[in-house]
C-alpha atoms as a PDB file:
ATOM      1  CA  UNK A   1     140.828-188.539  10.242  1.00  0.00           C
ATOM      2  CA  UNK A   2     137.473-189.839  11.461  1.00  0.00           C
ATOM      3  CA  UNK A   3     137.352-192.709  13.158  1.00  0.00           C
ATOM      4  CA  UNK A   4     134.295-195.319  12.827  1.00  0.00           C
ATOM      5  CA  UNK A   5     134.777-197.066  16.428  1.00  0.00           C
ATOM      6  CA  UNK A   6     133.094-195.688  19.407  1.00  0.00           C
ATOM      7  CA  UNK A   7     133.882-196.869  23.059  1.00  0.00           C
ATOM      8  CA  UNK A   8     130.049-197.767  23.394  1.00  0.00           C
ATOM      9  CA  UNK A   9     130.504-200.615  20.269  1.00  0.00           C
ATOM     10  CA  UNK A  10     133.496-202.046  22.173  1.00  0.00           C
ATOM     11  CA  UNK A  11     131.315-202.052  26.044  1.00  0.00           C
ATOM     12  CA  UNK A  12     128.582-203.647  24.211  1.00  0.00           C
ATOM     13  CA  UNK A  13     131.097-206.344  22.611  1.00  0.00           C
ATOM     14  CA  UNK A  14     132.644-207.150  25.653  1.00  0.00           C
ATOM     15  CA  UNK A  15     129.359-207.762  27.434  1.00  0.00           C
ATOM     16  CA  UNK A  16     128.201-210.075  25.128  1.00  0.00           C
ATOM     17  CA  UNK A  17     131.926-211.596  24.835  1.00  0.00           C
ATOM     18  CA  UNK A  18     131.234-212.377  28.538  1.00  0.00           C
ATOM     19  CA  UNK A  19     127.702-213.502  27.956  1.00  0.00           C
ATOM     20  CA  UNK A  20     128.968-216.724  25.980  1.00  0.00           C
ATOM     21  CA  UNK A  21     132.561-216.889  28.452  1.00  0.00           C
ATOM     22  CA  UNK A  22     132.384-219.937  30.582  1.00  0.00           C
ATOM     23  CA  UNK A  23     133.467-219.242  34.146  1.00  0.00           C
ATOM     24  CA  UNK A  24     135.744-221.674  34.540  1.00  0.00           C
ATOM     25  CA  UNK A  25     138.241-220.391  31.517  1.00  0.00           C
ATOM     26  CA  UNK A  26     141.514-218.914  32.534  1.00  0.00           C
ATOM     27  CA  UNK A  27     141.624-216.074  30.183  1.00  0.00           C
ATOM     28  CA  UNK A  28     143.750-213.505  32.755  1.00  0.00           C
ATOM     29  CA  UNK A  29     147.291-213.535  30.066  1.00  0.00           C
ATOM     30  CA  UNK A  30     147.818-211.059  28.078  1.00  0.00           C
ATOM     31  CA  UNK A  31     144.541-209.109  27.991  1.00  0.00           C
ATOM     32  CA  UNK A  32     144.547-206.391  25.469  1.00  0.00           C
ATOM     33  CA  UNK A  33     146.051-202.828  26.100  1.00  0.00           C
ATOM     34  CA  UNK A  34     142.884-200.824  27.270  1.00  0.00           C
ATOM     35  CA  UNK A  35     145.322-197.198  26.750  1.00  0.00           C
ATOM     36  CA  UNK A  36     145.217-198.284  23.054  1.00  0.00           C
ATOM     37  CA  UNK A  37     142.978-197.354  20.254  1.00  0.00           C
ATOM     38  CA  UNK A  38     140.874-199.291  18.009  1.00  0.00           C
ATOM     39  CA  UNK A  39     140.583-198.569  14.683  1.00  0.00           C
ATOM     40  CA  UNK A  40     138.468-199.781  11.577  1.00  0.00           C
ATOM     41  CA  UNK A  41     138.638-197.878   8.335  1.00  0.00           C
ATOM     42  CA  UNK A  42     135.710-196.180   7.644  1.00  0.00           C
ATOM     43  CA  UNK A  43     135.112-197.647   3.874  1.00  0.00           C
ATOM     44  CA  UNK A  44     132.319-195.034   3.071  1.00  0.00           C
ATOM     45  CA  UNK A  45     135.760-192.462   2.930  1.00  0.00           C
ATOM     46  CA  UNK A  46     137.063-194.630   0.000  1.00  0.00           C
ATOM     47  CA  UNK A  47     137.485-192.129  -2.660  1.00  0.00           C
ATOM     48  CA  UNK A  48     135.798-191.806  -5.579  1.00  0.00           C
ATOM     49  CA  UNK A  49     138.461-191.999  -8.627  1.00  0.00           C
ATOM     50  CA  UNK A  50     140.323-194.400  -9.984  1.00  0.00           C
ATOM     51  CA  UNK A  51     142.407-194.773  -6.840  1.00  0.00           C
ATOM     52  CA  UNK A  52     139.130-195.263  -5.149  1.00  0.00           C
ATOM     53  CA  UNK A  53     138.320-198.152  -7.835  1.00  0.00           C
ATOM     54  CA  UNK A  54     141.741-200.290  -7.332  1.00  0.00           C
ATOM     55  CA  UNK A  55     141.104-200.142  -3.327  1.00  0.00           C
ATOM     56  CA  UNK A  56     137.696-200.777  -3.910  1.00  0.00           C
ATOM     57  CA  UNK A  57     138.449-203.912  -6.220  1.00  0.00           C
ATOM     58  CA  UNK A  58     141.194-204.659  -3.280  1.00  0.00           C
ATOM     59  CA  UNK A  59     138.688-205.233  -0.431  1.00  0.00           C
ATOM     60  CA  UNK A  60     136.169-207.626  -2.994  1.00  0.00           C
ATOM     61  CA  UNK A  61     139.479-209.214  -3.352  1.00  0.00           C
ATOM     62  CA  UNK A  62     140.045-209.966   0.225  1.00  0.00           C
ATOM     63  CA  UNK A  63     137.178-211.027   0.882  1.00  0.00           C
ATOM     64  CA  UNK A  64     136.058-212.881  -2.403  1.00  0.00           C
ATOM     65  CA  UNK A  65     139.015-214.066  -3.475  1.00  0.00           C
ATOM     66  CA  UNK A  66     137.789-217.307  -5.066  1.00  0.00           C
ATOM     67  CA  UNK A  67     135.083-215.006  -6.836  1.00  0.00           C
ATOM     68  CA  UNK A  68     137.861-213.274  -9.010  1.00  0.00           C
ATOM     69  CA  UNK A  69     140.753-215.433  -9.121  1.00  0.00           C
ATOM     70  CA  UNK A  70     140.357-218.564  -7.748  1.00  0.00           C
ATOM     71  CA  UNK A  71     139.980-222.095  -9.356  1.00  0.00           C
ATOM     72  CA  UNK A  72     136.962-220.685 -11.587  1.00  0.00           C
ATOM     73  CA  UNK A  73     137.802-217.199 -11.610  1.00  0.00           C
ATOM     74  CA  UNK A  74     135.874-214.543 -12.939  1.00  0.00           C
ATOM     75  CA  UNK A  75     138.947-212.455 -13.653  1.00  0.00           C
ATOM     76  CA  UNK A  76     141.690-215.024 -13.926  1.00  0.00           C
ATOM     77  CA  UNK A  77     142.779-218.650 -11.993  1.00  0.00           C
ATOM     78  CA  UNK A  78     145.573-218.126  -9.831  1.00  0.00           C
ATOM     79  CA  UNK A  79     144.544-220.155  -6.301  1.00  0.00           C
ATOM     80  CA  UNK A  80     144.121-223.434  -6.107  1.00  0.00           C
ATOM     81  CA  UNK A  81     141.018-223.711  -3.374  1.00  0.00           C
ATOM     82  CA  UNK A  82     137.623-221.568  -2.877  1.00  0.00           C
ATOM     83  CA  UNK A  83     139.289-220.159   0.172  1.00  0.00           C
ATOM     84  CA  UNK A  84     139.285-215.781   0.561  1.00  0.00           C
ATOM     85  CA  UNK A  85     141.850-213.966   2.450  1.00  0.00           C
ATOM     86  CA  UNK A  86     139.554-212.653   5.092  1.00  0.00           C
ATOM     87  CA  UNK A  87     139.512-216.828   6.186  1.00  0.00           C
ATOM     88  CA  UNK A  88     142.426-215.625   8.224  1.00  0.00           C
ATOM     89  CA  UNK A  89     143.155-211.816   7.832  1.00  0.00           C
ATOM     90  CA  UNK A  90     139.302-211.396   8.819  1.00  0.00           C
ATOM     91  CA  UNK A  91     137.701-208.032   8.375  1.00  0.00           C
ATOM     92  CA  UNK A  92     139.090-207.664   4.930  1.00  0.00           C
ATOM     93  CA  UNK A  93     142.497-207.370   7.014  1.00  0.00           C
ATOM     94  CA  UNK A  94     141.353-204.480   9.718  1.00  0.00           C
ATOM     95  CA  UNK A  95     140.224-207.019  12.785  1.00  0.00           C
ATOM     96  CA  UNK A  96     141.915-206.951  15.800  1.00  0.00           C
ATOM     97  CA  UNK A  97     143.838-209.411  16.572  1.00  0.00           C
ATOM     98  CA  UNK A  98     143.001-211.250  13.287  1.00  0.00           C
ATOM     99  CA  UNK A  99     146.323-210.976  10.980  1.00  0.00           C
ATOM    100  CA  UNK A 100     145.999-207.572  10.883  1.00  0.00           C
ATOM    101  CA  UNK A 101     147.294-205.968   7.578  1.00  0.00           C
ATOM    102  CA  UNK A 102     146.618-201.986   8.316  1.00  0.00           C
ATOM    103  CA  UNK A 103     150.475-201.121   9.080  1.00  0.00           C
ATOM    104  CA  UNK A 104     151.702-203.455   6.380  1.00  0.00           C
ATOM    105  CA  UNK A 105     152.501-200.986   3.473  1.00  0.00           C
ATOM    106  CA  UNK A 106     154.622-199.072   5.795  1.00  0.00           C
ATOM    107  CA  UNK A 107     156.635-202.179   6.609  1.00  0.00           C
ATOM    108  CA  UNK A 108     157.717-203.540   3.346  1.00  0.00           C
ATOM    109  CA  UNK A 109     160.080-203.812   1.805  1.00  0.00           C
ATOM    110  CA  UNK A 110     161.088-206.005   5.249  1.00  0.00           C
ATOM    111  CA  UNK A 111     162.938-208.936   5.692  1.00  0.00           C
ATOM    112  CA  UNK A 112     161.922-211.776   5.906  1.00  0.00           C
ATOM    113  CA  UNK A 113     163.574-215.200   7.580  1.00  0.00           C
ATOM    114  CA  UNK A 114     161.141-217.819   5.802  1.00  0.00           C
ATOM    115  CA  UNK A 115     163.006-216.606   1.992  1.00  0.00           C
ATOM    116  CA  UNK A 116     166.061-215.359   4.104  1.00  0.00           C
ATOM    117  CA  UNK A 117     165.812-212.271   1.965  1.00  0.00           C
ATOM    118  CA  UNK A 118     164.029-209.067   2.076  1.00  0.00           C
ATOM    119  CA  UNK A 119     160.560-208.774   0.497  1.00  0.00           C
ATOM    120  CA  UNK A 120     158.645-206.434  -1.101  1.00  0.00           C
ATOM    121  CA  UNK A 121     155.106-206.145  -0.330  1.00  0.00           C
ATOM    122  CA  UNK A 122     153.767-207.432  -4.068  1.00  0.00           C
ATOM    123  CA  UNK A 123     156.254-210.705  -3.231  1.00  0.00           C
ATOM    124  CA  UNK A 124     154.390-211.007   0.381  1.00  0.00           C
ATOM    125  CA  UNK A 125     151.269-210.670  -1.286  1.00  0.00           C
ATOM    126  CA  UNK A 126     152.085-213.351  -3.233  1.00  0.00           C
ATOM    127  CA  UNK A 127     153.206-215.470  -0.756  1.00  0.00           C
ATOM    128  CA  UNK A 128     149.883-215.909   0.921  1.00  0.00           C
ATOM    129  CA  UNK A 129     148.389-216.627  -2.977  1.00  0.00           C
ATOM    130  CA  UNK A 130     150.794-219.335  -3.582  1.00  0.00           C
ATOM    131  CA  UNK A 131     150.862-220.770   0.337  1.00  0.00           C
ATOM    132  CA  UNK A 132     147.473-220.135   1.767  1.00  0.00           C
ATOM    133  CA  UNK A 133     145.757-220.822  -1.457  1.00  0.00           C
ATOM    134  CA  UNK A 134     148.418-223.392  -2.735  1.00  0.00           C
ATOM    135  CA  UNK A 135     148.205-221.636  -6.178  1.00  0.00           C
ATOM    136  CA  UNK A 136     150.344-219.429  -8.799  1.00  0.00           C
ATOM    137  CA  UNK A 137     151.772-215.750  -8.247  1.00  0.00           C
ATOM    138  CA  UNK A 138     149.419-212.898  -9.884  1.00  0.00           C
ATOM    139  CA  UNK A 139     151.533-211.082 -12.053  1.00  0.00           C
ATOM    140  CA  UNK A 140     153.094-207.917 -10.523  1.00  0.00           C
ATOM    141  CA  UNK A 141     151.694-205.762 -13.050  1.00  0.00           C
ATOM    142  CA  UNK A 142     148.095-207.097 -13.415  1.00  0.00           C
ATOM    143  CA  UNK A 143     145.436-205.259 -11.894  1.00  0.00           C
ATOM    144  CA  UNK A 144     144.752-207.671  -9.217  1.00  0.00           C
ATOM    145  CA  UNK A 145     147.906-207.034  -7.789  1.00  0.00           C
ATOM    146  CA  UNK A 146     147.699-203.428  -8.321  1.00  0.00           C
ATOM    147  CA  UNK A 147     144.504-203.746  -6.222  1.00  0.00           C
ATOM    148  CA  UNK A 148     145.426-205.534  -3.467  1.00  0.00           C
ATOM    149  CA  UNK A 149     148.925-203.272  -2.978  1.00  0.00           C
ATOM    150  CA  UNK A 150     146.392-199.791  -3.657  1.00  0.00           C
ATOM    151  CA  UNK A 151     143.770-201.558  -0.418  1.00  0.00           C
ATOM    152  CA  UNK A 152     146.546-202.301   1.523  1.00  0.00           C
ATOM    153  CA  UNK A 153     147.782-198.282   1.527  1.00  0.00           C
ATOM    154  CA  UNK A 154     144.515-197.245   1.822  1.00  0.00           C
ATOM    155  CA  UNK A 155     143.913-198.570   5.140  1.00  0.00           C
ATOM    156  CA  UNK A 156     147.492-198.040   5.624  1.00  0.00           C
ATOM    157  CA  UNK A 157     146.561-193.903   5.939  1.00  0.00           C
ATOM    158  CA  UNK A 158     144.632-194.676   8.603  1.00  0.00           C
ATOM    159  CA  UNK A 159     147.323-195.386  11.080  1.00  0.00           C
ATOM    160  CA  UNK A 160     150.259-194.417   9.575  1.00  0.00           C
ATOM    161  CA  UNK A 161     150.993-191.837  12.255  1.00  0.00           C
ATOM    162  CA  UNK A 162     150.766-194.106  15.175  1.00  0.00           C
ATOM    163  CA  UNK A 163     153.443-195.875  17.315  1.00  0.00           C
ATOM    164  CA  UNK A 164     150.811-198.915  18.323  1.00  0.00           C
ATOM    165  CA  UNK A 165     147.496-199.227  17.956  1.00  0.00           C
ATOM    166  CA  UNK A 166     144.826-202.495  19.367  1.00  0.00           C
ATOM    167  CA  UNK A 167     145.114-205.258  18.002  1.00  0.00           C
ATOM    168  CA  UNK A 168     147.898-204.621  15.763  1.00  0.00           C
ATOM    169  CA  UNK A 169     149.395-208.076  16.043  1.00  0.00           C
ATOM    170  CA  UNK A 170     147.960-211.363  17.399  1.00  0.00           C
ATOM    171  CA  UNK A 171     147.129-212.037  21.048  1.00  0.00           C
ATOM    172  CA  UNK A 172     150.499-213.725  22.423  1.00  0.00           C
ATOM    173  CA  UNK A 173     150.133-216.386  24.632  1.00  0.00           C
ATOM    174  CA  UNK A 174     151.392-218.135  27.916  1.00  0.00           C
ATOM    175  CA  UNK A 175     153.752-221.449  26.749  1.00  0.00           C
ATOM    176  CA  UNK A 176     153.176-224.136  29.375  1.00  0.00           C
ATOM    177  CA  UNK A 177     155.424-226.192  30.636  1.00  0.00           C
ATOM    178  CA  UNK A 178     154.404-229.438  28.411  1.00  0.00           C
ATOM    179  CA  UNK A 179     153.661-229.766  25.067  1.00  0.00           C
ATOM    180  CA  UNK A 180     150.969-229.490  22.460  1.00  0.00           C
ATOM    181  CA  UNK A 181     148.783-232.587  22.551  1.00  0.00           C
ATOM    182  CA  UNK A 182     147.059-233.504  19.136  1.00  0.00           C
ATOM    183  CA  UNK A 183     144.927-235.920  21.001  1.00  0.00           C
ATOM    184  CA  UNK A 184     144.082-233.712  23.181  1.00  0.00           C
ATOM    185  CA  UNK A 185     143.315-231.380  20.308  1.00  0.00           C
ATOM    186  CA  UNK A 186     140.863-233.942  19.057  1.00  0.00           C
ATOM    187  CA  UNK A 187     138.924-233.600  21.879  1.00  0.00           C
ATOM    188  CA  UNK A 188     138.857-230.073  21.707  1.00  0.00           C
ATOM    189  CA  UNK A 189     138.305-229.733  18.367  1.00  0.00           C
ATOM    190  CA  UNK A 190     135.309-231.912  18.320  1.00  0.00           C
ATOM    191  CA  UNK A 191     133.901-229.274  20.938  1.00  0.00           C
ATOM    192  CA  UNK A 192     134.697-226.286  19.763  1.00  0.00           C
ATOM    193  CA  UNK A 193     135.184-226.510  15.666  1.00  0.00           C
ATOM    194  CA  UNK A 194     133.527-229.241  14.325  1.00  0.00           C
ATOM    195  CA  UNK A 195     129.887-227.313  14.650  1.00  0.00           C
ATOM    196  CA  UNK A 196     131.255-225.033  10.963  1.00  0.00           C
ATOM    197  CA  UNK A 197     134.466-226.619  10.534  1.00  0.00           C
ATOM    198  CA  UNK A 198     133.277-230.350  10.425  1.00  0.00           C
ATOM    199  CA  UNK A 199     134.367-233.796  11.533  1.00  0.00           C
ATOM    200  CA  UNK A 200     136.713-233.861   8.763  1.00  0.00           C
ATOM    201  CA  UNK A 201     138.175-230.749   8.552  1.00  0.00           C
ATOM    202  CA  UNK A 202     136.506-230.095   5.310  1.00  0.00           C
ATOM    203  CA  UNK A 203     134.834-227.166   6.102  1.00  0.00           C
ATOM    204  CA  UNK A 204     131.226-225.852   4.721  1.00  0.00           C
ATOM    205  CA  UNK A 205     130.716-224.341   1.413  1.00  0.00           C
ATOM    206  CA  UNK A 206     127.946-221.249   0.838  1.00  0.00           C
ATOM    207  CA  UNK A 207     124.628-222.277  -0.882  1.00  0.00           C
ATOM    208  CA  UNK A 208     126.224-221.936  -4.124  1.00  0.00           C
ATOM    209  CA  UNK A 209     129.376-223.874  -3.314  1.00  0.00           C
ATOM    210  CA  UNK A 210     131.427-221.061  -5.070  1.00  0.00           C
ATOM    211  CA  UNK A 211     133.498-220.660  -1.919  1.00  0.00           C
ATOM    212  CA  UNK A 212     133.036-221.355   1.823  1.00  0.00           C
ATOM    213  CA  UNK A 213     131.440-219.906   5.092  1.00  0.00           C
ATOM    214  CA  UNK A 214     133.801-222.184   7.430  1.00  0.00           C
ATOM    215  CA  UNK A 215     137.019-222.944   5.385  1.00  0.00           C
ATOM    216  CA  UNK A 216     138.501-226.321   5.483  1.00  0.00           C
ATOM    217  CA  UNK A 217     141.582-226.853   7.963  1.00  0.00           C
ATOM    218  CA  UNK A 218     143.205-229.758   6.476  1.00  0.00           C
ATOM    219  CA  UNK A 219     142.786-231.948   3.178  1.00  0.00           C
ATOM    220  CA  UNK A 220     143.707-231.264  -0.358  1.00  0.00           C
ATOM    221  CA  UNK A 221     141.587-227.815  -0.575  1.00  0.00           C
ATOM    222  CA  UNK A 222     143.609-226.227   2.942  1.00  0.00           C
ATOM    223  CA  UNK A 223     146.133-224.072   3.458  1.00  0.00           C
ATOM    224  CA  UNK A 224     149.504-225.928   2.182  1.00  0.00           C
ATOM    225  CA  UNK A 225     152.579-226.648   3.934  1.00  0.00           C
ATOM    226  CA  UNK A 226     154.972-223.644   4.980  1.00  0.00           C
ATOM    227  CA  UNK A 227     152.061-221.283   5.370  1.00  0.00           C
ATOM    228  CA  UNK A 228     151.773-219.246   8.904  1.00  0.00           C
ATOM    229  CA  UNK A 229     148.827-221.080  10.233  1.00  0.00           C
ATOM    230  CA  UNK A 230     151.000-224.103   9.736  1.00  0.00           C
ATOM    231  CA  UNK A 231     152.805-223.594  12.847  1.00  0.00           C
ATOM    232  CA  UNK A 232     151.497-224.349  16.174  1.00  0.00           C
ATOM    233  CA  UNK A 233     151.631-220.966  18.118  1.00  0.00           C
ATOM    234  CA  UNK A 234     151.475-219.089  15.255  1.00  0.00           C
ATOM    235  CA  UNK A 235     148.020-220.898  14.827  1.00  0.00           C
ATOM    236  CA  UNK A 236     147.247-220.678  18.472  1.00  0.00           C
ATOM    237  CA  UNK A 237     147.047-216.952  19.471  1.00  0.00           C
ATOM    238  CA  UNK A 238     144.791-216.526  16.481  1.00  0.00           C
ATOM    239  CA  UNK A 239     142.340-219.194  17.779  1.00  0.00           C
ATOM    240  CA  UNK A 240     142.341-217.374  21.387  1.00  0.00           C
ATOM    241  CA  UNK A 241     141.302-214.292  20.052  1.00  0.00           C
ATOM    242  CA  UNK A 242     138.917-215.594  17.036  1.00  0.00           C
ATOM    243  CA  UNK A 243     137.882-218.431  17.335  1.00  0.00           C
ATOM    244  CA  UNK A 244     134.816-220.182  18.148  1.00  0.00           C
ATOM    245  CA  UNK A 245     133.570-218.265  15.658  1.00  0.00           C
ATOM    246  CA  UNK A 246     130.707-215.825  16.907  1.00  0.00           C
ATOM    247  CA  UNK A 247     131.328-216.698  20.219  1.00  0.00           C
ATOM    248  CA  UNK A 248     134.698-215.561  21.205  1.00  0.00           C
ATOM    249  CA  UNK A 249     136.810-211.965  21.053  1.00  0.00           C
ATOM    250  CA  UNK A 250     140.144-211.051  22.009  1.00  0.00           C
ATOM    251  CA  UNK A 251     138.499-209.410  25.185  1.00  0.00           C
ATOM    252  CA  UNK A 252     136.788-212.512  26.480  1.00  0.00           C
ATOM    253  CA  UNK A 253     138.175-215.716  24.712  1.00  0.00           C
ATOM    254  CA  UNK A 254     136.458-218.797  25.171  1.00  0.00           C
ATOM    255  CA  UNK A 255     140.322-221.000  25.027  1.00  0.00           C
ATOM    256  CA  UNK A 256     142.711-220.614  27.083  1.00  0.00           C
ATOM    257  CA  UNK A 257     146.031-220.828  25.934  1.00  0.00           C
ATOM    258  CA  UNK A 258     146.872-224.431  26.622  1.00  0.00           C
ATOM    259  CA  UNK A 259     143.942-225.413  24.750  1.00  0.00           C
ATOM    260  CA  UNK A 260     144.618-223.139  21.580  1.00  0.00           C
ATOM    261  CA  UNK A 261     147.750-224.987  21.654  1.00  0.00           C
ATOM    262  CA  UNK A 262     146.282-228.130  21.262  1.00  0.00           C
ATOM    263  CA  UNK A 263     143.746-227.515  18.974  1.00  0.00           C
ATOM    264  CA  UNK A 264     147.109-225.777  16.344  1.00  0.00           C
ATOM    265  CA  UNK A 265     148.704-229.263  16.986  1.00  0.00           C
ATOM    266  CA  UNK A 266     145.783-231.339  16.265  1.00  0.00           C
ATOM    267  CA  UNK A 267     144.788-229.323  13.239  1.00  0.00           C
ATOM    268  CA  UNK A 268     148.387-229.228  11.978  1.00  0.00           C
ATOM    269  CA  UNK A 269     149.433-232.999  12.786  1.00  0.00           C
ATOM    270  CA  UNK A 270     150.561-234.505   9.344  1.00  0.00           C
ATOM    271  CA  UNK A 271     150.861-238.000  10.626  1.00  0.00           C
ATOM    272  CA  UNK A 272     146.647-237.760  10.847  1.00  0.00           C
ATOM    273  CA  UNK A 273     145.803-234.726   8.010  1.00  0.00           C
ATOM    274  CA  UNK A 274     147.080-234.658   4.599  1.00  0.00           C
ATOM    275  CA  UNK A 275     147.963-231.340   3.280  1.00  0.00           C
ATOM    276  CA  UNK A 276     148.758-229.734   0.081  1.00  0.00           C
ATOM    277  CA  UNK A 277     152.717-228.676  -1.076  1.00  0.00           C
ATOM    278  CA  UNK A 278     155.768-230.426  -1.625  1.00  0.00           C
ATOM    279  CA  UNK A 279     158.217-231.407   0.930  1.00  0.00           C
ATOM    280  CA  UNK A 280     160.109-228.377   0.733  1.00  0.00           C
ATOM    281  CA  UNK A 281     160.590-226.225   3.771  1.00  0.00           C
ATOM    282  CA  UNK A 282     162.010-222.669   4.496  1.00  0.00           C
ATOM    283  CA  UNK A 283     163.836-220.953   6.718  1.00  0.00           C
ATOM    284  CA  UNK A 284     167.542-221.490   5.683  1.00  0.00           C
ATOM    285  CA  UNK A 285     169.048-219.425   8.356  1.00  0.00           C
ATOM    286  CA  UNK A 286     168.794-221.214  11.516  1.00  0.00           C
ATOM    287  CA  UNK A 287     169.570-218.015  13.548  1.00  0.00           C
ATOM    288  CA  UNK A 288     165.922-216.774  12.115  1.00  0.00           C
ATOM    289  CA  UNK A 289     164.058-219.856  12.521  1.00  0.00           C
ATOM    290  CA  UNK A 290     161.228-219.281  14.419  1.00  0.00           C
ATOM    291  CA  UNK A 291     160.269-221.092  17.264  1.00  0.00           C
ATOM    292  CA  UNK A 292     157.723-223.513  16.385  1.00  0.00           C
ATOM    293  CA  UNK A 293     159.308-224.350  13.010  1.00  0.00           C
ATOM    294  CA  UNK A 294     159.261-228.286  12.914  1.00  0.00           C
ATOM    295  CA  UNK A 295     161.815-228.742  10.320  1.00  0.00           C
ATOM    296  CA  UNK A 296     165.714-228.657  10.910  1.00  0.00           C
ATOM    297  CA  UNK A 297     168.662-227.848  11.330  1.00  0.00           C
ATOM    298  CA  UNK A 298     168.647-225.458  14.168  1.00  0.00           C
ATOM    299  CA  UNK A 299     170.620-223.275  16.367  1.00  0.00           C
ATOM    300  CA  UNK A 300     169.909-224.996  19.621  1.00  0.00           C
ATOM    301  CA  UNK A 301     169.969-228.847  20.751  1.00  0.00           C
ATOM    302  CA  UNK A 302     166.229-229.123  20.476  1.00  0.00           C
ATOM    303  CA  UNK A 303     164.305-232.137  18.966  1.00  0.00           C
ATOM    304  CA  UNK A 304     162.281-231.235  15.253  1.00  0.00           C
ATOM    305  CA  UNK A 305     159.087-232.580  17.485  1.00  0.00           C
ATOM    306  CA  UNK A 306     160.076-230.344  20.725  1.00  0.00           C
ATOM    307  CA  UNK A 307     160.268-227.426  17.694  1.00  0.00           C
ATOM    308  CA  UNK A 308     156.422-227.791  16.876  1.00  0.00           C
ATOM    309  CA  UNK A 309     154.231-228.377  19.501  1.00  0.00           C
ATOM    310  CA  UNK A 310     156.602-227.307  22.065  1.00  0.00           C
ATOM    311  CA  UNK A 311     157.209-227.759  25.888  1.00  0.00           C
ATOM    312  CA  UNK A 312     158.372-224.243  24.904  1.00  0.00           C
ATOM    313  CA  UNK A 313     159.781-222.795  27.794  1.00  0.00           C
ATOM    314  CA  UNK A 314     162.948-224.354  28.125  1.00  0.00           C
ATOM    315  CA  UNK A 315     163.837-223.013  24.388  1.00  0.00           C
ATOM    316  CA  UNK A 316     162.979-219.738  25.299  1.00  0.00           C
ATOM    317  CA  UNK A 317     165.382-220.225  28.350  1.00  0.00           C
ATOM    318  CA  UNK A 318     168.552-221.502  26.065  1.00  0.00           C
ATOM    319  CA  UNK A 319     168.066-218.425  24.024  1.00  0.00           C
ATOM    320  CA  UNK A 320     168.325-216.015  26.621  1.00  0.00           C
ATOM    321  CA  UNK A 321     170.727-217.834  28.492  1.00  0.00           C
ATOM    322  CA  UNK A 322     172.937-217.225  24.727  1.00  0.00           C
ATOM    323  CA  UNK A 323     171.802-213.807  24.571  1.00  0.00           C
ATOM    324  CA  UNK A 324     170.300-214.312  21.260  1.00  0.00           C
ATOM    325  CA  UNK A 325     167.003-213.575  19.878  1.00  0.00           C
ATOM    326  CA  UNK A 326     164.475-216.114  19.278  1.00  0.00           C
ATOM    327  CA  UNK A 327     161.735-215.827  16.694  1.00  0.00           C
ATOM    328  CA  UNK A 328     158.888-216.689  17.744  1.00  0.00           C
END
């Protein structure tokens, strides 16, 4: 199947990725496999039928979500803020690095250790509507969900065949040897978001105010407790590889990794930022708790506080010591 990237539109990237890099960023972890391939659905290859209409409908979904089903939905109210899925699964779910979502119809039904149970993909789907956009499940047979689930195999058939391809998952990062700092953060943040994401964390609307260009990042009208970007490193190696928007790219980011780590633990500090949800938390299994999960009990002598913005390291070092698996 065709392919819409050339290597030419990833050279030009990365020099102006570098044009905007300052010089004295350590950005040398983790760089990208160059031996893999990066791919972007070609959308003009969408078909045209009624399969074609449902992915179609899919896409507008991603990326207008508010449009169609959010607080004043055209087609129905199921989320709670003007927030779209391509806030964080960017791309309509096809960036690099970004929450990617092209492998996900392959994976599910998968388990998964925030339920403790294994999902199907309509259930994960709904997950990020009633998490992400703090709001009410779409009904599994309504045509919003049959949309989203017929987008997600569509761009599914476009690497269904391969072991890996770029970008696949987040960039992982380097876990220094202290912690997550949010006043550090602060600093940060005030240098690097507050230009679209503001001093508040309310974010920016669109001309219209019918959804935003920045989204917010805390406040009654974020993401909600539980949801990915809720946890520190979780947050982090999407920041290093997105984020400041415009001027960084998973080739050249403009954070190193300490820093993304203290702008996720700034960002997601509830003793300073209110967010939306009950107190409620996941992950019953301790054995599948992952990492950076700030609420107990766990399978290790670690502090709840240690759990979210880290030192890291000397976790990672009790688990392997056990010979068990940490999520991370």
């Amino acid at each position: 199947m065709k392919k819409t990237i050339a290597i030419i539109l990833i050279v030009q990237a990365i020099i102006l990725g570098c044009q905007q890099l300052p010089s004295n960023q350590d950005t040398s972890s983790n760089v990208p496999d160059d031996s893999l391939e990066y791919i972007i659905p070609d959308t003009s290859l969408i078909p045209r039928d009624a399969f074609g209409d449902a992915v179609r409908y899919g896409r507008n979904l991603m990326e207008k979500t508010a449009f169609f089903i959010g607080p004043k939905g055209s087609n129905g109210q199921y989320t709670r803020n003007l927030m779209a899925c391509s806030n964080c699964h960017q791309q309509a779910g096809t960036k690099p690095f970004s929450f990617n979502l092209m492998r996900s119809h392959q994976e599910y039904p998968q388990y998964r250790p925030r339920e403790d149970k294994i999902l199907t993909l309509a259930e994960r789907v709904n997950n990020c509507i009633t998490r992400p956009h703090n709001g009410r499940p779409l009904p599994y047979e309504s045509k919003e969900m049959i949309a989203f689930l017929s987008y997600l195999k569509w761009i599914n058939s476009f690497v269904i065949r391969k072991d890996r391809f770029a970008g696949e998952k987040n960039l992982q990062i380097q876990y220094p040897d202290i912690a997550a700092n949010a006043k550090t953060g602060s600093v940060l943040y005030a240098q690097h978001c507050e230009r679209c994401h503001q001093k508040k964390g309310e974010g920016l609307f669109n001309a219209d105010t019918t959804a935003y260009l920045y989204p917010p990042l805390w406040g009654d009208l974020s993401y909600r407790k539980g949801s990915s970007m809720n946890r520190v490193t979780k947050m982090a190696g999407w920041l290093k590889a997105n984020m400041p928007h415009q001027l960084a790219s998973h080739t050249n980011p403009i954070l190193s990794d300490v820093e993304a780590l203290h702008i996720a633990a700034f960002i997601n500090d509830e003793s300073i930022h209110s967010r939306p949800g009950d107190a409620t938390y996941d992950y019953p299994n301790p054995l599948t708790k992952p990492m950076d999960y700030d609420k107990g009990p766990y399978a290790d002598p670690f502090s709840e506080e240690q759990h979210k913005n880290g030192p890291f390291p000397p976790i990672i070092k009790y688990w392997e010591e056990k010979g068990q698996k940490l999520v991370k």
